[in-house]
Protein backbone atom coordinates (compact mmCIF):
# COMPACT_ATOMS: atom_id res chain seq x y z
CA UNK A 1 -31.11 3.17 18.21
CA UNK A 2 -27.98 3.81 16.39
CA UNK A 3 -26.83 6.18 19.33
CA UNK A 4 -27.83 3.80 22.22
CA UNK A 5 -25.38 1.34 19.68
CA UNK A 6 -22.58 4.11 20.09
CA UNK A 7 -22.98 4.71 23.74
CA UNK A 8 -22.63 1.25 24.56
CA UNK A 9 -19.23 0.67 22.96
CA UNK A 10 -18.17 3.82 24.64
CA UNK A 11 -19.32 2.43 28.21
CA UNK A 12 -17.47 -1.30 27.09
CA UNK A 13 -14.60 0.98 26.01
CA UNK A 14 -14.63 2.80 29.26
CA UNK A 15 -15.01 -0.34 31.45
CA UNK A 16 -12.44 -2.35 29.07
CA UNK A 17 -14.38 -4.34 27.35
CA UNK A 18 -14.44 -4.45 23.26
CA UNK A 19 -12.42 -1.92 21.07
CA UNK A 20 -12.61 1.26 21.44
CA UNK A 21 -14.26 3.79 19.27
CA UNK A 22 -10.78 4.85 17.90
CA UNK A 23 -9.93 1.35 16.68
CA UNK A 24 -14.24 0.80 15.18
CA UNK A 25 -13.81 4.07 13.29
CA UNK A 26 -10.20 2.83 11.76
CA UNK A 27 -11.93 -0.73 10.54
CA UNK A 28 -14.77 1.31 9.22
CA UNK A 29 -11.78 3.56 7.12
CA UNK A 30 -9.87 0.87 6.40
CA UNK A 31 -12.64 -1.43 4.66
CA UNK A 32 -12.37 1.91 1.81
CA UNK A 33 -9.11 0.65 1.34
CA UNK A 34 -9.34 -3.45 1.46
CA UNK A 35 -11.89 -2.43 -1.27
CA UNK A 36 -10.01 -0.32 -3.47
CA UNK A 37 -6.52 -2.61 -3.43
CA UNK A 38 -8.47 -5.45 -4.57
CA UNK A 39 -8.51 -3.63 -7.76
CA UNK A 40 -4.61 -2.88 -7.40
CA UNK A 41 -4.35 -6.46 -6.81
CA UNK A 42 -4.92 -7.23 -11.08
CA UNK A 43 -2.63 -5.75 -12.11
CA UNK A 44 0.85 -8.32 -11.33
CA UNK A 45 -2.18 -11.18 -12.40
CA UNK A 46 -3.05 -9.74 -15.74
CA UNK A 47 0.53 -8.84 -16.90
CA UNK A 48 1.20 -12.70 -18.51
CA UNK A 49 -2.26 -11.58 -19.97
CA UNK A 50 -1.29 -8.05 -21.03
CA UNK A 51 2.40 -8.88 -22.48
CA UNK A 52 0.64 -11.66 -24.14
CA UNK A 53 -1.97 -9.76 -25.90
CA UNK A 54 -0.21 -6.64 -26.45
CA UNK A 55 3.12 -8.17 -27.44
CA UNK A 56 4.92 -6.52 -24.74
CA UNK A 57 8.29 -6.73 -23.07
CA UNK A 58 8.89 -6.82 -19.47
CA UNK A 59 10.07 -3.30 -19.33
CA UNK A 60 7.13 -2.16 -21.33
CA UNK A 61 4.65 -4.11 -18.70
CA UNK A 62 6.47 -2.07 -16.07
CA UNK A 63 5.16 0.93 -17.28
CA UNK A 64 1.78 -0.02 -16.15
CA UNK A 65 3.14 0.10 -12.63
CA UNK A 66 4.59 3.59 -13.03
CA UNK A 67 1.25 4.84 -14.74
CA UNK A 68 -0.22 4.11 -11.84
CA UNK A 69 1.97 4.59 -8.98
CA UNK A 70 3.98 7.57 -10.33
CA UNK A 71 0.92 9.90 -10.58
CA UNK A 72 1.70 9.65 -6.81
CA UNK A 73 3.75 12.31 -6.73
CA UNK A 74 0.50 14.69 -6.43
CA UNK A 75 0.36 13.12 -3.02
CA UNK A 76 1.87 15.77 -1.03
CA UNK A 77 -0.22 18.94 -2.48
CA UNK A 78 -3.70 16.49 -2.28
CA UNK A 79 -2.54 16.19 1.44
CA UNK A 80 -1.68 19.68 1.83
CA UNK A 81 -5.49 20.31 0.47
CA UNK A 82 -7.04 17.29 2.64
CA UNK A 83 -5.32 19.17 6.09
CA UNK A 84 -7.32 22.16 5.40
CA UNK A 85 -10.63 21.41 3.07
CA UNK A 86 -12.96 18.53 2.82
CA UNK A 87 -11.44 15.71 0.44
CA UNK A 88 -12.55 12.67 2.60
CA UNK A 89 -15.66 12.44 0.37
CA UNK A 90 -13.73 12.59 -2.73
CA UNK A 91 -11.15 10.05 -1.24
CA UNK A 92 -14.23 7.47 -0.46
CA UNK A 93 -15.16 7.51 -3.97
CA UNK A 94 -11.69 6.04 -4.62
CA UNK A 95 -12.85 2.45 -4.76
CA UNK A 96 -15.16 2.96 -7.46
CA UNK A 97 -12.80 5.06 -9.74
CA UNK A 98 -10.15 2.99 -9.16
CA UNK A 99 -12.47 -0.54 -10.01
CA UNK A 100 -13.75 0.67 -13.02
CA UNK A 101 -10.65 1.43 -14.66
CA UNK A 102 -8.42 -1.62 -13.34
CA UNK A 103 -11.50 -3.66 -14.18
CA UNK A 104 -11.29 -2.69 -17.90
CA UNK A 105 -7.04 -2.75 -18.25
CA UNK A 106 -7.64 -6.70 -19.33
CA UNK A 107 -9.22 -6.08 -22.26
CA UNK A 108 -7.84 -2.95 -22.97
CA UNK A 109 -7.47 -2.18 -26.66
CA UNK A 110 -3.67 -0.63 -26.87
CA UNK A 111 -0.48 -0.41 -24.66
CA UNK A 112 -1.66 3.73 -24.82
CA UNK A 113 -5.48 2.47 -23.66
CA UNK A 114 -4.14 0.29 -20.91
CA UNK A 115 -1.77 2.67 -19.44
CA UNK A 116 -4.51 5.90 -19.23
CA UNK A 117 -6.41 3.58 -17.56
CA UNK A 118 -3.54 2.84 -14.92
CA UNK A 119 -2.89 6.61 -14.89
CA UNK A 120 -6.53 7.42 -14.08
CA UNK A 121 -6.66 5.26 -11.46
CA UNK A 122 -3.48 5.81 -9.76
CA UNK A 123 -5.10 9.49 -9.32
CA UNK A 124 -8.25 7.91 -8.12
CA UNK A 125 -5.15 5.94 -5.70
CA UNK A 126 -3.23 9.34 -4.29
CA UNK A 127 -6.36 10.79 -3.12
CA UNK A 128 -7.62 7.78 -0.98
CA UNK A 129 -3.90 7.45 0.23
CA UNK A 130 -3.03 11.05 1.11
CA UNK A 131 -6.04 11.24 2.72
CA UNK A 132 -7.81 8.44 5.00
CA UNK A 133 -4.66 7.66 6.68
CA UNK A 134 -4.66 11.32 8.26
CA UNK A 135 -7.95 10.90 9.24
CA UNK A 136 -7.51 7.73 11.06
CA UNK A 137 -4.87 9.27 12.76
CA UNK A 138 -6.64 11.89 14.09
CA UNK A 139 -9.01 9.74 16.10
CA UNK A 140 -6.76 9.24 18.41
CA UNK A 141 -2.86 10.33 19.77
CA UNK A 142 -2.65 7.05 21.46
CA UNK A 143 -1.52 3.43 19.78
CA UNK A 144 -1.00 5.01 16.50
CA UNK A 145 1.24 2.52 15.22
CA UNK A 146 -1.70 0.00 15.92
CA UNK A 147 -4.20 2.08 14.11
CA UNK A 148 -2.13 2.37 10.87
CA UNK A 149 -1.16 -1.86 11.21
CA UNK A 150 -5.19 -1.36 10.98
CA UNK A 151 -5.16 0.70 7.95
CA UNK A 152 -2.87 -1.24 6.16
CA UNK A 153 -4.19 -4.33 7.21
CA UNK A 154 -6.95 -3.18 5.21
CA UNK A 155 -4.59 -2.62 1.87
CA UNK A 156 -2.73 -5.89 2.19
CA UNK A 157 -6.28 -7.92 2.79
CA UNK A 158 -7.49 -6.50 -0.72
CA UNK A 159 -4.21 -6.81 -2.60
CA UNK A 160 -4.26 -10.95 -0.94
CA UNK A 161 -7.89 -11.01 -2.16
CA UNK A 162 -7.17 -8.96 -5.50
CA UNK A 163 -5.14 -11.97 -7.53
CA UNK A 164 -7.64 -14.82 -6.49
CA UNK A 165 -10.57 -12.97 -7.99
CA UNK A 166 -8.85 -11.97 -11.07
CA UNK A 167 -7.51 -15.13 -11.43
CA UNK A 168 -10.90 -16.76 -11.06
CA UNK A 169 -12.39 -14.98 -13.87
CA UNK A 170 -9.87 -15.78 -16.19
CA UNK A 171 -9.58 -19.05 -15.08
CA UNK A 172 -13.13 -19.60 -15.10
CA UNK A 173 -14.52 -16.96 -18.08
CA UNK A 174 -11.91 -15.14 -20.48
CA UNK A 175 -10.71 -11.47 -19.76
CA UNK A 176 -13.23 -9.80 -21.74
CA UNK A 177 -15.56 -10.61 -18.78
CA UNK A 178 -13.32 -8.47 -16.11
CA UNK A 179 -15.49 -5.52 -16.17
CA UNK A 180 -18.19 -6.94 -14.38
CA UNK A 181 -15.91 -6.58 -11.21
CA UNK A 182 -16.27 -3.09 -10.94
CA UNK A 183 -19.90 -3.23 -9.82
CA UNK A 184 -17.80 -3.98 -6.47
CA UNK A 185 -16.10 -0.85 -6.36
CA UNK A 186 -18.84 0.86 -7.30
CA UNK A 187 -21.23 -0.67 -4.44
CA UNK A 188 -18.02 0.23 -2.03
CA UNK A 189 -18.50 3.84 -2.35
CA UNK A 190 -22.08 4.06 -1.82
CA UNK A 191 -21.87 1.80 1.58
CA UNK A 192 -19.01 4.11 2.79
CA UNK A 193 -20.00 7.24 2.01
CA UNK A 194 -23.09 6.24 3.78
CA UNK A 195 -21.84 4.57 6.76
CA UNK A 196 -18.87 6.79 7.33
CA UNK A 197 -20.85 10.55 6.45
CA UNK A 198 -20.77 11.45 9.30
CA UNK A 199 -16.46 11.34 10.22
CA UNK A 200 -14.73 14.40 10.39
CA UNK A 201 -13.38 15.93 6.96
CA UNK A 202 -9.71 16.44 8.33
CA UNK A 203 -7.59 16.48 11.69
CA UNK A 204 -8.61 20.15 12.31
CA UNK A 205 -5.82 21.44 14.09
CA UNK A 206 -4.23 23.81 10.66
CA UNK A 207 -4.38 27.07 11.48
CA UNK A 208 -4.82 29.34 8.45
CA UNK A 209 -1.31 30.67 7.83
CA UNK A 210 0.86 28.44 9.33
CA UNK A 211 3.97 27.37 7.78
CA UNK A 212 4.80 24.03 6.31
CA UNK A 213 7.60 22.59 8.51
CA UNK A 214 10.14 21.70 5.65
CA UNK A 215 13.29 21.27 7.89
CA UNK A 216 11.77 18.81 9.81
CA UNK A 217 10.13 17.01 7.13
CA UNK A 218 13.32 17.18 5.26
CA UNK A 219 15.04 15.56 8.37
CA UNK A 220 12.64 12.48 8.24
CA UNK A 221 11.95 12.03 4.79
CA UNK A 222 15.70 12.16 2.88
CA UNK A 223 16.92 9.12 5.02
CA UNK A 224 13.08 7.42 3.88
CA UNK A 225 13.72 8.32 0.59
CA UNK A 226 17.28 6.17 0.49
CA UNK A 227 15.93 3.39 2.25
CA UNK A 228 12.64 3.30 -0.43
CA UNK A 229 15.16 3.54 -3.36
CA UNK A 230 17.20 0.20 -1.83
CA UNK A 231 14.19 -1.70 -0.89
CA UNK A 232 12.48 -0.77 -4.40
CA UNK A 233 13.85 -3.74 -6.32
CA UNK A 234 12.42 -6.19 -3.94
CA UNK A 235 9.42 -4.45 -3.40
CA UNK A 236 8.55 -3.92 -7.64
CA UNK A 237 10.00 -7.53 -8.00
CA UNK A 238 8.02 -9.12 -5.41
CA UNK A 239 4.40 -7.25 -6.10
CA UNK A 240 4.94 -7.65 -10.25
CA UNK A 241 6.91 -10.59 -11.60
CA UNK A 242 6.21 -13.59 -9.16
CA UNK A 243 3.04 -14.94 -11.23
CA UNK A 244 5.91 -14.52 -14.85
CA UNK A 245 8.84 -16.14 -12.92
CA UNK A 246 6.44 -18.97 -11.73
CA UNK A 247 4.96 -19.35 -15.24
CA UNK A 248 8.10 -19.69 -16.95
CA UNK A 249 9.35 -22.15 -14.15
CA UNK A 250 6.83 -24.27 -15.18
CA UNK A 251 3.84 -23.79 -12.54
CA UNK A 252 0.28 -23.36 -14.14
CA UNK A 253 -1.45 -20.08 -14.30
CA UNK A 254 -3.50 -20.68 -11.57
CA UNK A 255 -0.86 -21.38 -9.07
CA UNK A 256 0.54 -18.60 -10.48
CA UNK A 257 -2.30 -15.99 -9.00
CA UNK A 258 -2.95 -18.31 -5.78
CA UNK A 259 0.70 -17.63 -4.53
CA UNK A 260 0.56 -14.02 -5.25
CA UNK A 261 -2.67 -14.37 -3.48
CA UNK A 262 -1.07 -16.31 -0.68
CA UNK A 263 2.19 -14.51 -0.02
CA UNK A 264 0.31 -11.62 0.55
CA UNK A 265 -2.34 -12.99 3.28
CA UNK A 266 0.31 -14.20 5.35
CA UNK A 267 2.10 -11.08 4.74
CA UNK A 268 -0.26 -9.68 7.07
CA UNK A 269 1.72 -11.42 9.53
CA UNK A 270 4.33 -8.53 9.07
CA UNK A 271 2.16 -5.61 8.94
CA UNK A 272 0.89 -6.49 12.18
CA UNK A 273 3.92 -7.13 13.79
CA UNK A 274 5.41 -4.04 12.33
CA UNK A 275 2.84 -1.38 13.84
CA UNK A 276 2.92 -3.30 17.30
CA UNK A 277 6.83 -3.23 17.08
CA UNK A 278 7.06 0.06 16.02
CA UNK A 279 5.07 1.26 19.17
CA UNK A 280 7.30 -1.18 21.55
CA UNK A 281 10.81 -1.20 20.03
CA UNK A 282 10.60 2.17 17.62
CA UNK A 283 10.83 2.52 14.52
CA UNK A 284 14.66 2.11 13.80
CA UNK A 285 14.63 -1.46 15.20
CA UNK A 286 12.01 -2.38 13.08
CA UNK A 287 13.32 -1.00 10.05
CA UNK A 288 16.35 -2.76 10.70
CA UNK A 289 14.66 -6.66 11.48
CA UNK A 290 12.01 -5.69 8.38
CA UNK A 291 15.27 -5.03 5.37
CA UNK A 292 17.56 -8.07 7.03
CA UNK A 293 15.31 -10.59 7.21
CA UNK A 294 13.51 -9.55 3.88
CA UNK A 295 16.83 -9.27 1.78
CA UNK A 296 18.01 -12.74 3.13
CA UNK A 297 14.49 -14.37 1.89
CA UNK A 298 14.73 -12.80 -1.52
CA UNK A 299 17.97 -13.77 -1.91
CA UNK A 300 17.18 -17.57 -1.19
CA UNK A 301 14.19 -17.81 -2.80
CA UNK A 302 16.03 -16.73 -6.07
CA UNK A 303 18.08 -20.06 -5.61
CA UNK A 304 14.68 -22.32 -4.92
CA UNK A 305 11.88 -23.78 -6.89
CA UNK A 306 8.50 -25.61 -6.75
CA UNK A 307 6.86 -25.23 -3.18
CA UNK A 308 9.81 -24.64 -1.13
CA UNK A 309 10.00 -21.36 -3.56
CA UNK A 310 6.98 -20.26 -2.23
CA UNK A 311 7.38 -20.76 1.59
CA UNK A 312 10.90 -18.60 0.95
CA UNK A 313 8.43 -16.10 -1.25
CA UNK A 314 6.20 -16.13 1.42
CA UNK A 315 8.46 -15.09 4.87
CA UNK A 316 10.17 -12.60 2.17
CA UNK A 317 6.82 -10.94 2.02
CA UNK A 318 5.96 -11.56 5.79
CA UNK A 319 9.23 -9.38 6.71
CA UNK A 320 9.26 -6.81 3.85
CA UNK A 321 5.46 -5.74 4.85
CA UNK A 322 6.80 -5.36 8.37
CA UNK A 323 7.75 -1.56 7.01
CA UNK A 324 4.36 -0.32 5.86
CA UNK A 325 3.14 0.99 8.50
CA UNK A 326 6.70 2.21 10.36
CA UNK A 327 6.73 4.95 7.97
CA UNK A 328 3.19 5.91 8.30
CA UNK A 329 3.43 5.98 12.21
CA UNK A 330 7.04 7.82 11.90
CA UNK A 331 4.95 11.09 10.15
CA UNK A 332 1.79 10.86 11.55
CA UNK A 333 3.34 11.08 14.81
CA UNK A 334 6.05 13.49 13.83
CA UNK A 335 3.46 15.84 12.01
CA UNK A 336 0.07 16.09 13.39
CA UNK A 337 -0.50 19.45 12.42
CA UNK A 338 -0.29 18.47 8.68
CA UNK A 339 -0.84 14.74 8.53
CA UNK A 340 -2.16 14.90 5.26
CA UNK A 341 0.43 16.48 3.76
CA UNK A 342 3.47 14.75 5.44
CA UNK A 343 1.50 11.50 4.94
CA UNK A 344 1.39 12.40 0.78
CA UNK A 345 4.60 13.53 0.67
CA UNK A 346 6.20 10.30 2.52
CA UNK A 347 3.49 7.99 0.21
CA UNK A 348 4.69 10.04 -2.73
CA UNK A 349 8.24 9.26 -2.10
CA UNK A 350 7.42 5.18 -2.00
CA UNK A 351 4.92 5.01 -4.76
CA UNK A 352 7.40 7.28 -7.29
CA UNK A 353 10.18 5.62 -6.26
CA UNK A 354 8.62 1.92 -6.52
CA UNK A 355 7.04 3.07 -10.22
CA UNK A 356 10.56 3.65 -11.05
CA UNK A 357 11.55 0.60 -10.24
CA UNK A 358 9.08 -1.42 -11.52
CA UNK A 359 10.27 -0.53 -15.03
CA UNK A 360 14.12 -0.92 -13.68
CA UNK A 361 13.50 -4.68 -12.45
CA UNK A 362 11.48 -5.37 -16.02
CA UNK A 363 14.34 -4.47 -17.63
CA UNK A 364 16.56 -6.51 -16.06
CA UNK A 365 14.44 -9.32 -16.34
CA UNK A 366 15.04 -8.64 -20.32
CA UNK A 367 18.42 -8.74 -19.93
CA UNK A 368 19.36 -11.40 -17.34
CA UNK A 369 16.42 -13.40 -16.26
CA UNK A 370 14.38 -13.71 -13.58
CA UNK A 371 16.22 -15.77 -11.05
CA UNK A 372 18.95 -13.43 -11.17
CA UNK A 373 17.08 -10.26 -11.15
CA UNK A 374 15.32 -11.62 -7.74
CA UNK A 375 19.08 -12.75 -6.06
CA UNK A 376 20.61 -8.97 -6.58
CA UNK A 377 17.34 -7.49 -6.02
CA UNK A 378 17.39 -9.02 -2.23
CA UNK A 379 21.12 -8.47 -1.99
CA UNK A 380 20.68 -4.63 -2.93
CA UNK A 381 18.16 -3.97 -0.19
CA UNK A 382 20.32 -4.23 2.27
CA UNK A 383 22.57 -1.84 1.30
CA UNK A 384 19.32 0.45 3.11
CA UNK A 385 20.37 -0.50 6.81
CA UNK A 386 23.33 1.87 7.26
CA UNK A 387 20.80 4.55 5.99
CA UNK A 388 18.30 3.84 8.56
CA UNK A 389 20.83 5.71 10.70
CA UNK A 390 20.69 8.89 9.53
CA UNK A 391 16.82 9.14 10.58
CA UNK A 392 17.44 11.90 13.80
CA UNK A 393 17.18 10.42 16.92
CA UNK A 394 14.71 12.51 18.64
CA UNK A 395 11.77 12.64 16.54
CA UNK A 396 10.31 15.88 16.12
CA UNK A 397 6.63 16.49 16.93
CA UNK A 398 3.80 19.49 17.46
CA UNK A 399 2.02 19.27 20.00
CA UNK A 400 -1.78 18.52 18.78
CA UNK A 401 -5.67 19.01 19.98
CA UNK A 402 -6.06 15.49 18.46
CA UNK A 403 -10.00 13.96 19.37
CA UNK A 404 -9.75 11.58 22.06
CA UNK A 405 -11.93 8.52 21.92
């Protein structure tokens, strides 16, 4: 039965009707990773919690951001290993690792306790990262900026869904009860590695020997690397300290997660857009609408409050998601010999670079306040349009056996 189920989409796909098998098998992926960034989705909501309980500063509840995101750096050798061995099943256990540990950083004991727990699942992080996106890339050479709007339609749907659940339960319970949660990570990886056993462990085009292409890499991911480190501000701003800048402008802690909650669902607005653009415009052009428009929000809402804030917070995060997926389509295109590894390395880039900055920002909350830190913050990302030129012109690519669908 379940073939006659296949066949049939193939015939619809062939007589254009439905999606095609490509686009299925890239929703099936991509609910791994709705699931596991609901868990990444606590941690901006339990930092009034954390610095609260723990008697933090802002800089010190930064850390918990580069526990967790800096570990990314492993990235590009956990690629390197998913382009040539079988680490999709070790990726698909991601949302389980990851939930049980996020799940417990609420009631974590110590500041040392909280942030092994962020370091363990930032590892559980990089290998889902460095590896599903290569393999959704393989299904197909065709629409690949679509397919990765997919895939991180996936991550922005569980870091939208993240905050409201969190904030729920301590709304609703206290944050001793967060644990329960992970039993939803935990059923995640069963249902996927059930559903999906039967996907292909890697984009199977490596031959043994071959060399990593460093130049070209090099060529791509230097100019990335500037434009992450401009953008970082606004990015670690916008993901950690909106639910403490609303608190301490007066808005209840409930508001608090529901705008987190809601600047990211109609940030899916931008990711969206910013595959589809990125496959009719390029990538450059995209770049360059995604950093103006999202440095001219940031800098307004700064200068806002109450609900006019949040519509400002909100078409900040609508054009600043607009990048996610240029990147991703940039190397998986570029690379497709050694997706894995060009994916990790340009992922490891962002997440180091953000983790960075997520202490930065915290610290200049301390030392001039939020509104501030949120105006210069905006204003400093677009200093990363002039570098957005020194990405070469002609893109380089391999020529690759990808499957066709």
């Amino acid at each position: 039965m379940r073939n006659s189920i296949i066949e049939k989409i193939k015939q619809n796909s062939r007589n254009g009707k439905g999606l095609s098998p490509a686009v299925l098998k890239t929703i099936a992926v991509s609910l791994a990773h709705l699931t596991h960034d609901t868990y990444a989705g606590f941690i901006a909501p339990l930092l009034p919690t954390l610095i609260k309980r723990l008697a933090l500063s802002k800089a010190e509840a930064g850390f918990f951001s580069l526990a967790y995101q800096g570990v990314s750096i492993l990235q590009p050798v956990i690629g390197h290993l998913g382009d040539r061995t079988n680490l999709r099943k070790y990726a698909l256990l991601a949302p389980a690792v990851t939930g049980v540990f996020l799940s417990l950083l609420g009631p974590a004991p110590s500041f040392a306790t909280a942030i092994f727990y962020c370091l363990i699942a930032g590892i559980s992080s990089a290998t889902m990262h460095s590896t599903l996106p290569a393999l959704v890339s393989s299904f197909s050479d065709e629409n690949v900026g679509k397919r990765m709007s997919i895939w991180m339609i996936g991550g922005e749907l569980g870091v939208m869904l993240g905050p409201v659940l969190i904030t729920a339960v301590l709304t609703s319970f206290t944050v001793y009860q967060t644990p329960w949660l992970m039993l939803l990570g935990i059923s995640a990886s069963v249902i996927l590695s059930i559903l999906l056993k039967d996907m292909p462990a890697h984009n199977g085009v490596v031959k043994s020997g071959e060399k990593i292409p460093f130049g070209a890499l090099a060529a791509i991911m230097l100019p990335i690397a500037g434009i992450t480190i401009f953008r970082a501000p606004l990015r670690s701003a916008t993901q950690l300290f909106v639910p403490i800048l609303l608190l301490e402008n007066g808005a209840s802690e409930w508001f608090a997660g529901i705008a987190l909650s809601l600047m990211q669902g109609v940030g899916l607005l931008g990711t969206i857009s910013g595959g589809f653009l990125t496959d009719k415009i390029g990538a450059r052009a995209t770049m360059i609408i995604s950093i103006a428009l999202s440095g001219t929000m940031m800098a307004i809402a700064s200068q806002t409050s109450g609900i006019l804030q949040l519509v400002f917070l909100c078409l900040l995060n609508i054009s600043s998601l607009m990048m996610l997926p240029v990147g991703m389509t940039l190397v998986q295109k570029s690379f497709p010999q050694n997706r894995a590894m060009a994916n990790g390395v340009y992922l490891a880039t962002a997440f180091a670079i953000n983790a960075v900055a997520g202490v930065a920002t915290g610290f200049m909350y301390d030392q001039i306040g939020g509104r501030p830190m949120f105006f210069w913050s905006g204003i400093f990302a677009l200093g990363a349009i002039p570098v957005i030129f020194f990405l070469p012109k002609n893109m380089p690519s391999q020529k690759s056996p990808a499957m066709k669908a």
